[in-house]
Protein backbone atom coordinates (compact mmCIF):
# COMPACT_ATOMS: atom_id res chain seq x y z
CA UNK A 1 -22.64 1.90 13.64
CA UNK A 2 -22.92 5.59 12.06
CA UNK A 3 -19.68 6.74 14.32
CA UNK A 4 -17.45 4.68 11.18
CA UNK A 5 -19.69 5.53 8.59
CA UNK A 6 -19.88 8.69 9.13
CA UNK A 7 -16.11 9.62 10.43
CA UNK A 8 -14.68 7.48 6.85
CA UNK A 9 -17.29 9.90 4.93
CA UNK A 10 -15.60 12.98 6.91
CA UNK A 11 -12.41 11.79 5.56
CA UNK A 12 -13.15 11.31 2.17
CA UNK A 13 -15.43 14.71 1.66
CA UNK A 14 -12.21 16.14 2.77
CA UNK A 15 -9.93 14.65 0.84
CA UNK A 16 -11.77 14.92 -2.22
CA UNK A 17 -11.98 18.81 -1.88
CA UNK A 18 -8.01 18.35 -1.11
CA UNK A 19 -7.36 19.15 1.75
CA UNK A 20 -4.47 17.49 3.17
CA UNK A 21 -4.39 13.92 4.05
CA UNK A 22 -3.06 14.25 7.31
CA UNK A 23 -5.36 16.98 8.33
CA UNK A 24 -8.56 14.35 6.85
CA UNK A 25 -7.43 12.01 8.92
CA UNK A 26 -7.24 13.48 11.98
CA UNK A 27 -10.35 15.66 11.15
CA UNK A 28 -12.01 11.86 11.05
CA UNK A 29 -10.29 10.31 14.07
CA UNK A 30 -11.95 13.61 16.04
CA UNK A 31 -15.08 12.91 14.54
CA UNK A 32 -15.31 9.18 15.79
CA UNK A 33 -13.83 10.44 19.30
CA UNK A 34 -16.73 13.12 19.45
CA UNK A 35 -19.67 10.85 18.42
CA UNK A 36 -18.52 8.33 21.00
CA UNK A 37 -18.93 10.68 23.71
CA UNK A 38 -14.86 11.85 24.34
CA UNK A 39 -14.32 15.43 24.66
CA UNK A 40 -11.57 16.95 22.15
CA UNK A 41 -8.66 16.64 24.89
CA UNK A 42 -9.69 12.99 25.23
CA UNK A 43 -10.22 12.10 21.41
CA UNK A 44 -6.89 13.80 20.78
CA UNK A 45 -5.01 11.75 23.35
CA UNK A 46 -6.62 8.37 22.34
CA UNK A 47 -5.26 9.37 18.92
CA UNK A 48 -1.41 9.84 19.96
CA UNK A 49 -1.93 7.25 22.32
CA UNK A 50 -2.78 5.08 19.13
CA UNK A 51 -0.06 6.28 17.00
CA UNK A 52 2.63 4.13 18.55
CA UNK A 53 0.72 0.96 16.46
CA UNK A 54 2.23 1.79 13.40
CA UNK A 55 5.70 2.91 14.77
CA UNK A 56 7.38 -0.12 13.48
CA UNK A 57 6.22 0.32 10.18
CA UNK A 58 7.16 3.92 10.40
CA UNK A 59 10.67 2.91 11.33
CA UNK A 60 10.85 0.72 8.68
CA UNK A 61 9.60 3.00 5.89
CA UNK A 62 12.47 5.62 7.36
CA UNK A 63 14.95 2.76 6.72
CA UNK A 64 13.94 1.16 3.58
CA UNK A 65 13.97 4.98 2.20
CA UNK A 66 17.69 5.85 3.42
CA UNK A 67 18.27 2.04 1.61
CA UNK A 68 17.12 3.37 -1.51
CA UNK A 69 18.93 6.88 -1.55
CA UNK A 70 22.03 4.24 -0.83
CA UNK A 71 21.32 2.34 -4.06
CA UNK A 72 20.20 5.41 -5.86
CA UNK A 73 23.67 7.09 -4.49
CA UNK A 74 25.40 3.71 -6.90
CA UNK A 75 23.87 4.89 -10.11
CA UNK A 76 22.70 1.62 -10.39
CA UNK A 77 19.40 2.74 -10.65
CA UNK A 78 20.30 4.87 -13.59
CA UNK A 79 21.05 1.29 -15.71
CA UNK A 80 17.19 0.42 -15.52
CA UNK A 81 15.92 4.08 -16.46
CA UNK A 82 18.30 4.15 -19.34
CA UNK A 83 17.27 1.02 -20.26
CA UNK A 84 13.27 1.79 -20.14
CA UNK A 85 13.85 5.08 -22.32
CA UNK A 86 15.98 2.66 -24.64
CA UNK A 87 13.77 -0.12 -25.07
CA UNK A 88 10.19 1.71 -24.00
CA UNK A 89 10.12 5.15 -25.51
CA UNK A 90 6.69 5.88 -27.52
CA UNK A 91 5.75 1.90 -26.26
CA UNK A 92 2.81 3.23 -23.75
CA UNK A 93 1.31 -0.27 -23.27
CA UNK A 94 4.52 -1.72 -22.69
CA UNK A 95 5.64 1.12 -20.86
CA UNK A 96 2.81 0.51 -18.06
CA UNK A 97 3.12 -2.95 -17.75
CA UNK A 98 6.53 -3.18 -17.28
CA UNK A 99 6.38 -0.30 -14.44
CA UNK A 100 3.78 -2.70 -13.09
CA UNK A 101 6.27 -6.02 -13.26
CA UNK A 102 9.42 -3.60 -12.15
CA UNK A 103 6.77 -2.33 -8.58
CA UNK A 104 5.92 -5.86 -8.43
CA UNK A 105 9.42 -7.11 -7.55
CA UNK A 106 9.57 -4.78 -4.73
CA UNK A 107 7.10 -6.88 -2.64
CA UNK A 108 8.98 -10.51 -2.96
CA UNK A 109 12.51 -9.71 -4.56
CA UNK A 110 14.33 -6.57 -3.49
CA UNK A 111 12.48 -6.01 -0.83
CA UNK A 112 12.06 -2.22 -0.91
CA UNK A 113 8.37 -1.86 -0.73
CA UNK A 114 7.50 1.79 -1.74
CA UNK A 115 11.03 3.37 -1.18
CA UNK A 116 11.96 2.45 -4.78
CA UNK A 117 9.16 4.77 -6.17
CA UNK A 118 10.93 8.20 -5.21
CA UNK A 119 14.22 7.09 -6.93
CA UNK A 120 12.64 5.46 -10.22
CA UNK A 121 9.51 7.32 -11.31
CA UNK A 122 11.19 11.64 -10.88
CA UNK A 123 13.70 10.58 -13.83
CA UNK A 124 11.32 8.87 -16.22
CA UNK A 125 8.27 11.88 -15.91
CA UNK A 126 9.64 14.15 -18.75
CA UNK A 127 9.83 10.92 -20.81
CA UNK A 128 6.27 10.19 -19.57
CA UNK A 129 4.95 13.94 -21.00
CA UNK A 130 6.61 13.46 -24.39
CA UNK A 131 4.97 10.37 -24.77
CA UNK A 132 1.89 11.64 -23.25
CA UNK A 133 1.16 8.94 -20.83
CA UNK A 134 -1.47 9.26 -18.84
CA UNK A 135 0.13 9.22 -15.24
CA UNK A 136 -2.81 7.82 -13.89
CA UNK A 137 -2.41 4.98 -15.83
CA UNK A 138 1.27 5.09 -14.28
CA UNK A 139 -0.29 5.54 -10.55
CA UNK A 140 -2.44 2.29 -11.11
CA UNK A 141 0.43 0.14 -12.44
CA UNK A 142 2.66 0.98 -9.56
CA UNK A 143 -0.14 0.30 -7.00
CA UNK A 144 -1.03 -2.86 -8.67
CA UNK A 145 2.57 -3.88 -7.80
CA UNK A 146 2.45 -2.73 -4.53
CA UNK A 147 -0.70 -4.79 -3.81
CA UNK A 148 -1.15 -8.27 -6.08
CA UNK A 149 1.65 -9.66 -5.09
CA UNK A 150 1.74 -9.77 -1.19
CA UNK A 151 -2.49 -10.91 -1.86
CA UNK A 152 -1.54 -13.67 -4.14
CA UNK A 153 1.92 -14.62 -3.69
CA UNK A 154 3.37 -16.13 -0.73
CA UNK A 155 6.56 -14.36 -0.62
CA UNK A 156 8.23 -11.41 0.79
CA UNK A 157 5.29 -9.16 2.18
CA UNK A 158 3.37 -11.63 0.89
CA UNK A 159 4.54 -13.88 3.79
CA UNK A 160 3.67 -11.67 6.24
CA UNK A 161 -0.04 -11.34 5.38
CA UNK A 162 -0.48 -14.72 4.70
CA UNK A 163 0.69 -15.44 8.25
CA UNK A 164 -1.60 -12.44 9.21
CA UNK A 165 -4.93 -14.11 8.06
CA UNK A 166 -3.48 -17.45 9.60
CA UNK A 167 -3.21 -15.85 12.83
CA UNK A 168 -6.19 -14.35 12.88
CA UNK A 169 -8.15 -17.23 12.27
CA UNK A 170 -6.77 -19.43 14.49
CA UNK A 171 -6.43 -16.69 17.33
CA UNK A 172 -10.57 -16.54 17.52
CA UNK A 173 -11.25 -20.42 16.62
CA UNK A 174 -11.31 -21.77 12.91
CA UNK A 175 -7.99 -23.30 11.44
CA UNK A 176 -6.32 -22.30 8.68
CA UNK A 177 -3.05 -23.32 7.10
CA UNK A 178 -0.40 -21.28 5.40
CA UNK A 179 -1.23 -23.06 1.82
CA UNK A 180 -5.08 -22.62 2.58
CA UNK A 181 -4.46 -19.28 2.74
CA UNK A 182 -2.57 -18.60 -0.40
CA UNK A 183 -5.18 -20.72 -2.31
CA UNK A 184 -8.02 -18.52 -0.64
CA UNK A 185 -6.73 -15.13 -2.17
CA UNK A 186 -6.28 -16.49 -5.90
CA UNK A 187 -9.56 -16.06 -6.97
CA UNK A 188 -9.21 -11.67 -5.09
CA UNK A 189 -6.01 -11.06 -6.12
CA UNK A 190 -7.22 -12.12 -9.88
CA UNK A 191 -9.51 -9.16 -9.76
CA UNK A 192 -6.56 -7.11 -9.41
CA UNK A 193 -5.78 -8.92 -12.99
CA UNK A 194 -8.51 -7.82 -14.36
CA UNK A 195 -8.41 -4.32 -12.95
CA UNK A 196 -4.68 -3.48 -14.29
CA UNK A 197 -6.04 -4.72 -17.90
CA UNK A 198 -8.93 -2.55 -17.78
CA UNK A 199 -6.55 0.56 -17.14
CA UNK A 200 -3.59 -0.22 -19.24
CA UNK A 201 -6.10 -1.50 -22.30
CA UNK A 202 -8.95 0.64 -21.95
CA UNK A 203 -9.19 3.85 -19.12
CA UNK A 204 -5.75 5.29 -19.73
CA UNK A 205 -4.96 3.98 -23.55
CA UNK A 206 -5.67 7.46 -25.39
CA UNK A 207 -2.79 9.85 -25.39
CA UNK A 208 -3.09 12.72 -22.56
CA UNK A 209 -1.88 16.02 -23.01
CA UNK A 210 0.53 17.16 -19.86
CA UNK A 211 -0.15 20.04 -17.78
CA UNK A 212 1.97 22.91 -17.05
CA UNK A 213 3.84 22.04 -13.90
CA UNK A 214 2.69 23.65 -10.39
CA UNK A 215 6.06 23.49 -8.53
CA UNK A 216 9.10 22.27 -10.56
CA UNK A 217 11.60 20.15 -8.11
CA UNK A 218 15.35 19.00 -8.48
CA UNK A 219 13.97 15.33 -8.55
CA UNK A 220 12.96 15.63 -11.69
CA UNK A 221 16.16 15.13 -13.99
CA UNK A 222 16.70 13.52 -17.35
CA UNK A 223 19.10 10.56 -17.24
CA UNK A 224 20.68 10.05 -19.91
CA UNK A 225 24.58 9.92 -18.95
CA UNK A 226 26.29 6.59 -19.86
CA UNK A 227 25.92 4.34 -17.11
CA UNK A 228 28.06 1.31 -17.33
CA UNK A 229 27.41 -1.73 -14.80
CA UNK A 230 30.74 -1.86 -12.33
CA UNK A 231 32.43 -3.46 -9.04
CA UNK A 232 30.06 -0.56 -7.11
CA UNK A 233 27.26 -1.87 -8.82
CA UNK A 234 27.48 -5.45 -8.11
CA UNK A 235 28.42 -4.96 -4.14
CA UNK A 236 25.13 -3.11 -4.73
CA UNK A 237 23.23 -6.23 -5.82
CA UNK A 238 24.62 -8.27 -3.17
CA UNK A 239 23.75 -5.91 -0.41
CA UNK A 240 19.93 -6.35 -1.76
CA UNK A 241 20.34 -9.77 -1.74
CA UNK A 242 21.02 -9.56 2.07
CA UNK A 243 18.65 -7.44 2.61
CA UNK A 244 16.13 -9.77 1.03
CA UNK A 245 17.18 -13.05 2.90
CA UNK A 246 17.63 -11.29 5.99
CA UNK A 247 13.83 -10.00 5.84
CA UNK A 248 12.80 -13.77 4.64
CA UNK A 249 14.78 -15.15 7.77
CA UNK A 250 13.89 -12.58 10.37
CA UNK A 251 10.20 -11.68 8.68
CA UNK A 252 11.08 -8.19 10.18
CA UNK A 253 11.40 -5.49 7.48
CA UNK A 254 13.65 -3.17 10.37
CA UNK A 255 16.57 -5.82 10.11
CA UNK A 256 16.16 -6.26 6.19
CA UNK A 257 17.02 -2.52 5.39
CA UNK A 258 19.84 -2.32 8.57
CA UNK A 259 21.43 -5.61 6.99
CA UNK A 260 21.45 -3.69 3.25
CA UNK A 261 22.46 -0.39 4.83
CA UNK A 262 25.20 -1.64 6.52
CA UNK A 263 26.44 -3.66 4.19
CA UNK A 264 26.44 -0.83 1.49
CA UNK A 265 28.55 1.03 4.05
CA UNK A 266 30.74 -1.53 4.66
CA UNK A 267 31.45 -2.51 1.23
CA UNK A 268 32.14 1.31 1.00
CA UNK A 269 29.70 1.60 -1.82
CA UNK A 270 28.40 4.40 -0.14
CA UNK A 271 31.19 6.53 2.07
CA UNK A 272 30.51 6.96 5.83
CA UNK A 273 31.00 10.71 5.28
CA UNK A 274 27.55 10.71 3.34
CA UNK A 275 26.08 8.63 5.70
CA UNK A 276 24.09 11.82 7.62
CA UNK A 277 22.88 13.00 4.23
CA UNK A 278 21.44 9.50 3.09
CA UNK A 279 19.45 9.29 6.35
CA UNK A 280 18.61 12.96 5.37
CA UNK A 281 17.59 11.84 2.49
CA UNK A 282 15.61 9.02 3.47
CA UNK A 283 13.56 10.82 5.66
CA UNK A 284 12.82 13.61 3.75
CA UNK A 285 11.82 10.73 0.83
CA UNK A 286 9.49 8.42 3.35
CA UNK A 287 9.20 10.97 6.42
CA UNK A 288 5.43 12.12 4.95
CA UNK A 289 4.03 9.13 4.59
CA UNK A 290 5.48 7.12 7.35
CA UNK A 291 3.72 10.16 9.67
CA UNK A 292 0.12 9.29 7.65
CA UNK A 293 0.76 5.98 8.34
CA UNK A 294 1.01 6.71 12.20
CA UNK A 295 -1.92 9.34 12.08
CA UNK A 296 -4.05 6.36 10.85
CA UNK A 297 -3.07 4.17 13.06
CA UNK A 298 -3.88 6.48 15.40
CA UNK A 299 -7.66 6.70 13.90
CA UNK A 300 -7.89 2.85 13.54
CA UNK A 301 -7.26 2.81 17.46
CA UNK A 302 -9.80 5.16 18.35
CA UNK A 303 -12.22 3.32 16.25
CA UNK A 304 -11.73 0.21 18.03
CA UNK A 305 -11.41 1.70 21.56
CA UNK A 306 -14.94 2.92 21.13
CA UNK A 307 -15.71 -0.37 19.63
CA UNK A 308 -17.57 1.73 16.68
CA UNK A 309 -16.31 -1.05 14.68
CA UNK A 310 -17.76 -3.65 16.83
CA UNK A 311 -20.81 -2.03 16.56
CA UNK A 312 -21.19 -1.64 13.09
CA UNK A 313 -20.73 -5.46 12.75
CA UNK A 314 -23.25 -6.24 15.33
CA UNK A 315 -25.84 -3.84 13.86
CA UNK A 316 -25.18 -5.21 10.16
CA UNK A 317 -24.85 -9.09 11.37
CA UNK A 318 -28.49 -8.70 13.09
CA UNK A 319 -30.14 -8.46 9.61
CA UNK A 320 -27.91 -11.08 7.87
CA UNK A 321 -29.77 -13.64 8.31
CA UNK A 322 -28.72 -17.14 7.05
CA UNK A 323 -27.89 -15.67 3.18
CA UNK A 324 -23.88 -16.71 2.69
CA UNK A 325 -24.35 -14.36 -0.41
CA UNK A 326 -25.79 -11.61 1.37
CA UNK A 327 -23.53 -12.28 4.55
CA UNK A 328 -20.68 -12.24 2.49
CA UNK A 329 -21.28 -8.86 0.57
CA UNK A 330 -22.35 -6.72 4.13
CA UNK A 331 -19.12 -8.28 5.56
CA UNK A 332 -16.98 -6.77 2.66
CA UNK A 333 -18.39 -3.57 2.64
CA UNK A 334 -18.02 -3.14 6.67
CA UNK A 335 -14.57 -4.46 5.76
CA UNK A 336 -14.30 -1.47 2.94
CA UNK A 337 -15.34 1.27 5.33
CA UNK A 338 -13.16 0.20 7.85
CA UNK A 339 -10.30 0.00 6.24
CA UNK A 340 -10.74 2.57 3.76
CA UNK A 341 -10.58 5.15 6.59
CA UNK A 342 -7.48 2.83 8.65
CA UNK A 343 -5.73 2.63 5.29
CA UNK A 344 -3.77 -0.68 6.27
CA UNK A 345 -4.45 -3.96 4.93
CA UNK A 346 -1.97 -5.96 7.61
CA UNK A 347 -2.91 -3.36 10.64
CA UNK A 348 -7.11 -4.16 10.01
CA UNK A 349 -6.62 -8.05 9.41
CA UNK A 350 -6.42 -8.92 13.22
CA UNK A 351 -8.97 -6.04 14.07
CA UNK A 352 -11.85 -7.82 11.18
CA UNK A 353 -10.89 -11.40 11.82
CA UNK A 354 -11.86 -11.19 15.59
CA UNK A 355 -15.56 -9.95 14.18
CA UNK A 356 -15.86 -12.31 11.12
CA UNK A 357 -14.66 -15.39 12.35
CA UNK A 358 -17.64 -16.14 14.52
CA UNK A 359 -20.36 -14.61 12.23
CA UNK A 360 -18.10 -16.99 9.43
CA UNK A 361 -18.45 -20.15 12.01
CA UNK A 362 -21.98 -19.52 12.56
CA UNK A 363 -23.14 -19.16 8.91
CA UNK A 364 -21.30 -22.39 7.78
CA UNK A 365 -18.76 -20.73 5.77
CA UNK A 366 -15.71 -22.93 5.19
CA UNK A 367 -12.07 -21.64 6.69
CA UNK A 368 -11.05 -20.87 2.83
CA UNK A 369 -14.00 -18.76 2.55
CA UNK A 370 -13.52 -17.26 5.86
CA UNK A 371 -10.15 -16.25 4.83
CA UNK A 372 -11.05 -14.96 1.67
CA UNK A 373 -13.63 -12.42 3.29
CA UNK A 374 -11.01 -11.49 5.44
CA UNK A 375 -8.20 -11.30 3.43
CA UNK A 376 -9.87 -9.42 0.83
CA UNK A 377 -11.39 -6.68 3.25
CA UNK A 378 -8.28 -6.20 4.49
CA UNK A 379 -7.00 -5.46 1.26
CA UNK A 380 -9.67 -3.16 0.63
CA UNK A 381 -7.76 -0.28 2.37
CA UNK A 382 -4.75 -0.57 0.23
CA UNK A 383 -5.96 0.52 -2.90
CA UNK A 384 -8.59 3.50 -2.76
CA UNK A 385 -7.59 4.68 1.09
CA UNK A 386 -6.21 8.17 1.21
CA UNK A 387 -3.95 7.05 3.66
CA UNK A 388 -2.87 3.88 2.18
CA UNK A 389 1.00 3.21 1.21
CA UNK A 390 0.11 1.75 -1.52
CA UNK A 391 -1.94 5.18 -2.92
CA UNK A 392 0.81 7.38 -1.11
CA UNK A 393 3.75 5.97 -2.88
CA UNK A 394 2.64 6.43 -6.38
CA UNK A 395 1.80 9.91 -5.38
CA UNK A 396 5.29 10.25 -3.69
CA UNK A 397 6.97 9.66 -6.77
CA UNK A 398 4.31 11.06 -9.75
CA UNK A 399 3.86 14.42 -7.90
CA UNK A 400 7.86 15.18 -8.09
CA UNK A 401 7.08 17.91 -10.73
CA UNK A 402 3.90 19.08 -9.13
CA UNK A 403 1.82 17.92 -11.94
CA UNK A 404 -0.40 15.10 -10.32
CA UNK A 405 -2.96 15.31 -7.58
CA UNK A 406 -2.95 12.46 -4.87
CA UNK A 407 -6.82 12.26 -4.60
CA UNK A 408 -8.13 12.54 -8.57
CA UNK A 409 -4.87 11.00 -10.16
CA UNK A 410 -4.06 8.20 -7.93
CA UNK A 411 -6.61 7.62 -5.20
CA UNK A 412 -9.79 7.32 -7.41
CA UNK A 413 -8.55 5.65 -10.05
CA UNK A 414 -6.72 3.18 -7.94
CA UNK A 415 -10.20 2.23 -6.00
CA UNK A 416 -12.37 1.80 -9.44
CA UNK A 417 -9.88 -0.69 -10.68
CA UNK A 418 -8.90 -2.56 -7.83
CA UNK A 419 -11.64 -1.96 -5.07
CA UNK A 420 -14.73 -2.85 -7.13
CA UNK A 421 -12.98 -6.10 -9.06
CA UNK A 422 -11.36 -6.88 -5.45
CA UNK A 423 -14.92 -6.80 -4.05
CA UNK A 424 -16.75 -8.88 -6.50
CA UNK A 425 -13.78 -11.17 -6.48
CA UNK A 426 -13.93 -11.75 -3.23
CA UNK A 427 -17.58 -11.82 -3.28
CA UNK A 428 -17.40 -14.47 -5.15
CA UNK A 429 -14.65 -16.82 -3.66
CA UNK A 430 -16.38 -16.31 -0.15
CA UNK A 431 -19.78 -17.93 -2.04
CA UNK A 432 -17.99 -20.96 -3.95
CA UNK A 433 -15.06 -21.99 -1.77
């Protein structure tokens, strides 16, 4: 039981004092191998041994990144950041709701996921300072975008989790259907609602002065060259649109960004001579935090190779009792701590539905409630986690200037406005469904 609570609180004490993500990770996955008895050579291995779980997502961050320099190489991207300083400028409300719509299209529409952060946010920070916007305010729009939609929508990434939860259910004995599923995380993913109002209406609504920058980079550039829409431009769009149906058709996010890669090469929208220094690029862009994302993979397998995780279930589930409500709430704060320290809402689902299914079946809970619990504790580690994507992105793309921190400006904000309205949210759809 204490080997995860005690290994997430290593992580977070660390990160708070800032030291490096990477290094809190790993600092925790040593922890966890150490309390369970491994020596350091042995904790270590487990963790590189673990590492490969997340390689696919890795690879596809790499990819979807070197897809974006592609479309950023187009100027195409220029159009909609012209277009926001036309329309937007001194409109802060308005500003940060329409970053949120704009992030939110990256989960179901032009598939993209994070990548489009790194090309979109650098440009529009100077305009951000002049109309001192709070860019944590910004950092909470984007990850609401990254998030609500897969939890709530069944599209896109929002698919794939879906068909996560399903599988996990029916893998360890309670049925579930695709629809169920989608109607299970309405009353969550409203939280998230709720949360984005509360930050765009009330936390981040006064004007914030900016601060001087800490390292000034060549991302950040003011665009505002006329940028008229051309053949280039709409070989662009189609190449997204490729990319798009070939993720819906395949659900594999690899062969989305190859089928919009190619194409952008073959359409020569992008010449082959640049295609070394678009890769280049796209590592450099999504190299960081596809590497956290493997590091916590990493720590997610040592936690359930000790069967810490396990544990901490058993130990919480023997003083349950019979309560659904109190069930429910010890079930989504195991869910928090595990996947606040694994930082992946899709890699935890199959690890929490193989404990909460049977303590679900036993209690009486119905499948929707059993697939709200789990959907929502998965979702837990996605806003709030250190080493979430979804916290990491923002960052990726708000830090360009040096000027915001990844812990004060974009991890704590993110998990009081979407943690603590996810968890009541789903506190309450586990009770009444």
């Amino acid at each position: 039981m204490w080997i995860v609570i005690i290994s997430v609180l290593v992580m977070t004490v660390l990160s708070l004092l800032r030291v490096n993500v990477i290094i809190a990770i790993i600092a925790a996955a040593l922890t966890a191998g150490l309390m369970a008895g491994l020596s350091p050579v042995e904790a270590v291995g487990m963790l590189v041994d673990g590492m490969g779980g997340q390689s696919s997502t890795a690879l596809s961050y790499i990819l979807l990144g070197a897809f974006a320099v592609a479309i950023s190489y187009t100027g195409i991207t220029n159009l909609l950041v012209n277009y926001l300083i036309k329309v937007l400028t001194g409109k802060k409300t308005i500003m940060l709701l329409a970053i949120a719509g704009i992030a939110s299209l990256s989960q179901n529409v032009v598939p993209v996921h994070i990548a489009f952060i790194p090309i979109l946010i650098p440009p529009l920070l100077k305009l951000f300072d002049k109309m001192k916007l709070d860019r944590r305010g910004v950092a909470t729009a984007l990850t609401f975008g990254l998030k609500a939609p897969y939890i709530m929508i069944p599209a896109g990434f929002g698919i794939l989790f879906h068909q996560t939860i399903v599988n996990g259910m029916v893998n360890n004995g309670s049925d579930l259907t695709m629809s169920q599923a989608a109607l299970a995380m309405l009353i969550p993913g409203s939280g998230m609602i709720v949360g984005l109002l509360i930050a765009v209406f009330i936390t981040y609504r006064k004007p914030k002065e900016p601060i001087e920058a800490v390292a000034q980079t060549n991302a950040v550039e003011e665009v505002n060259q006329v940028v008229t829409f051309n053949r280039k431009h709409a070989l662009t769009i189609v190449s997204i649109v490729a990319a798009l149906i070939a993720q819906i058709l395949t659900d594999n996010l690899i062969i989305g960004a190859l089928t919009g890669l190619v194409l952008m090469f073959a359409f020569l929208v992008v010449p082959f001579k640049k295609g070394d220094s678009v890769i280049s690029e796209g590592i450099a862009m999504m190299g960081t935090i596809a590497f956290v994302m493997l590091v916590a993979s990493g720590y997610g397998h040592i936690l359930q190779e000790t069967e810490a995780v396990n544990g901490l279930v058993e130990a919480s589930s023997s003083v349950l009792g019979d309560n659904k409500v109190v069930i429910a709430f010890v079930l989504l704060l195991v869910g928090l701590l595990v996947t606040m320290g694994i930082g992946s809402s899709f890699g935890t689902v199959p690890i929490l539905a193989a404990l909460y299914v049977p303590i679900c079946l036993a209690a009486g809970f119905s499948p929707l409630a059993t697939a709200a619990l789990i959907g929502t504790a998965g979702a837990l580690g996605d806003a709030g986690s250190p080493a979430s994507d979804s916290t990491l992105g923002p960052t990726a793309g708000l830090n360009a200037d040096g000027k915001h921190n990844h812990i004060w400006d974009t991890v704590v904000p993110t998990f009081l406005h979407y943690n603590i309205p996810l968890f009541i949210f789903g506190w309450i759809a586990a009770v009444i469904l």
